[in-house]
Protein backbone atom coordinates (compact mmCIF):
# COMPACT_ATOMS: atom_id res chain seq x y z
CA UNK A 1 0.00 0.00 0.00
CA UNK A 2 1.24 3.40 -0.83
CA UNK A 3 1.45 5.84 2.16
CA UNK A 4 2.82 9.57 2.23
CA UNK A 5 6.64 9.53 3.53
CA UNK A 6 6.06 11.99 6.54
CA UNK A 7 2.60 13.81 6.42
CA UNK A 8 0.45 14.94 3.46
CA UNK A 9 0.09 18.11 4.75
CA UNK A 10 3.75 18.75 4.52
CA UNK A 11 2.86 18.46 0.96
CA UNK A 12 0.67 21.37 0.53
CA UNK A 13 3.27 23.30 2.58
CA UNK A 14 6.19 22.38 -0.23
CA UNK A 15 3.98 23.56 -2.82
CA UNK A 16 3.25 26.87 -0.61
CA UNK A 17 6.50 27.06 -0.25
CA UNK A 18 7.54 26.79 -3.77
CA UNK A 19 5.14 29.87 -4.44
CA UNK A 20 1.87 27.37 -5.32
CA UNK A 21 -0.60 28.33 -2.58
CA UNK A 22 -4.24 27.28 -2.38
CA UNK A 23 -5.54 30.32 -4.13
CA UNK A 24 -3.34 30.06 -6.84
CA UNK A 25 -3.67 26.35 -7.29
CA UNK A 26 -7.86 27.00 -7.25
CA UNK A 27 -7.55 29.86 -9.55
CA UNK A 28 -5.73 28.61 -12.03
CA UNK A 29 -7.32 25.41 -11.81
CA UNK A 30 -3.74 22.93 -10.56
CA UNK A 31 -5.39 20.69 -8.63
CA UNK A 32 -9.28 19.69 -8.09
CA UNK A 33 -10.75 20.90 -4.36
CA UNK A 34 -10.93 17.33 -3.53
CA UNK A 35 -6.94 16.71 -4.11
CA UNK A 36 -6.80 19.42 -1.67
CA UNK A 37 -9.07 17.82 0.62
CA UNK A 38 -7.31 14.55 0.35
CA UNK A 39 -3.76 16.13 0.97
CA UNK A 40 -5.09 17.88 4.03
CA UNK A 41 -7.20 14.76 5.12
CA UNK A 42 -4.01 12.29 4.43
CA UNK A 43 -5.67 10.44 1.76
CA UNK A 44 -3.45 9.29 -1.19
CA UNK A 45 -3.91 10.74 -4.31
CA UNK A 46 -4.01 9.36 -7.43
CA UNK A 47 -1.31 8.17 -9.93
CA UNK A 48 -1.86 10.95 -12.01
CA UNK A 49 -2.47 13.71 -10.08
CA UNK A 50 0.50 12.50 -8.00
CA UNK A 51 2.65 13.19 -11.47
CA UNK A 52 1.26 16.37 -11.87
CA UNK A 53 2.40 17.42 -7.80
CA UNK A 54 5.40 16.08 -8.50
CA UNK A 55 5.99 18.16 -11.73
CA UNK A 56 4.97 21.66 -9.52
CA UNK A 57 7.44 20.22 -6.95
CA UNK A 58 10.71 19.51 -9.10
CA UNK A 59 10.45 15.99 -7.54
CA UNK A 60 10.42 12.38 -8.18
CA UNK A 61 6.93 9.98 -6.67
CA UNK A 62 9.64 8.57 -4.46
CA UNK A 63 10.32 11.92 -2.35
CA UNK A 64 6.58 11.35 -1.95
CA UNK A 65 5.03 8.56 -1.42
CA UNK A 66 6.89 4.91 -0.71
CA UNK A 67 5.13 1.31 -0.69
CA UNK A 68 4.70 -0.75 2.29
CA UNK A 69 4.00 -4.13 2.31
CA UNK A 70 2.55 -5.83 5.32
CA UNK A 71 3.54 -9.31 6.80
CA UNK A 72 0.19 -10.34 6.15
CA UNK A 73 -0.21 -9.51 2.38
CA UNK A 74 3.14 -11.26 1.95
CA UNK A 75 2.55 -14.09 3.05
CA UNK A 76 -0.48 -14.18 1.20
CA UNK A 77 1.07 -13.44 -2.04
CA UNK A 78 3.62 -16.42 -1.54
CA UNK A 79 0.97 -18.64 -0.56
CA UNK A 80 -0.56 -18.01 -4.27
CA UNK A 81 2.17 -18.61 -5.90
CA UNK A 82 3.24 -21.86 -4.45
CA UNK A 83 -0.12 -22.95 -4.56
CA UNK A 84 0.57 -21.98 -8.74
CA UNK A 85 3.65 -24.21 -8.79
């Protein structure tokens, strides 16, 4: 599952930060209210729109967002595939 590295909201503050505030982003039309919402809610974001962050940011997904795995859902992947083999 993909989770935010640190919180979303630090998100909206890079962009801030990078001279993309709220306003802006509304009035010219950046991101959609609800990817706001989601940011300050800690909700991911999808794919696309993640791209599009990352473009106003100068940054790579990674700096973003990482993938964790739990112990559970491994297992349960290896279980399928040895019950494949």
């Amino acid at each position: 599952m993909l989770q935010y590295i640190g919180n979303s909201k630090e998100i909206l503050e890079h962009l801030k930060n990078k001279g993309f505030t709220t306003t802006l982003i509304r009035k010219e039309k950046l991101l959609s209210e609800s990817t706001l919402q989601n940011l300050r809610n800690g909700k991911m974001i999808d794919s696309n729109t993640l791209g599009k962050v990352c473009d106003m940011l100068s940054c790579q997904p990674s700096d973003l967002v990482v993938n964790v795995t739990s112990e559970q859902d491994q297992k349960k992947y290896i279980n399928i595939l040895k019950s494949v083999k």
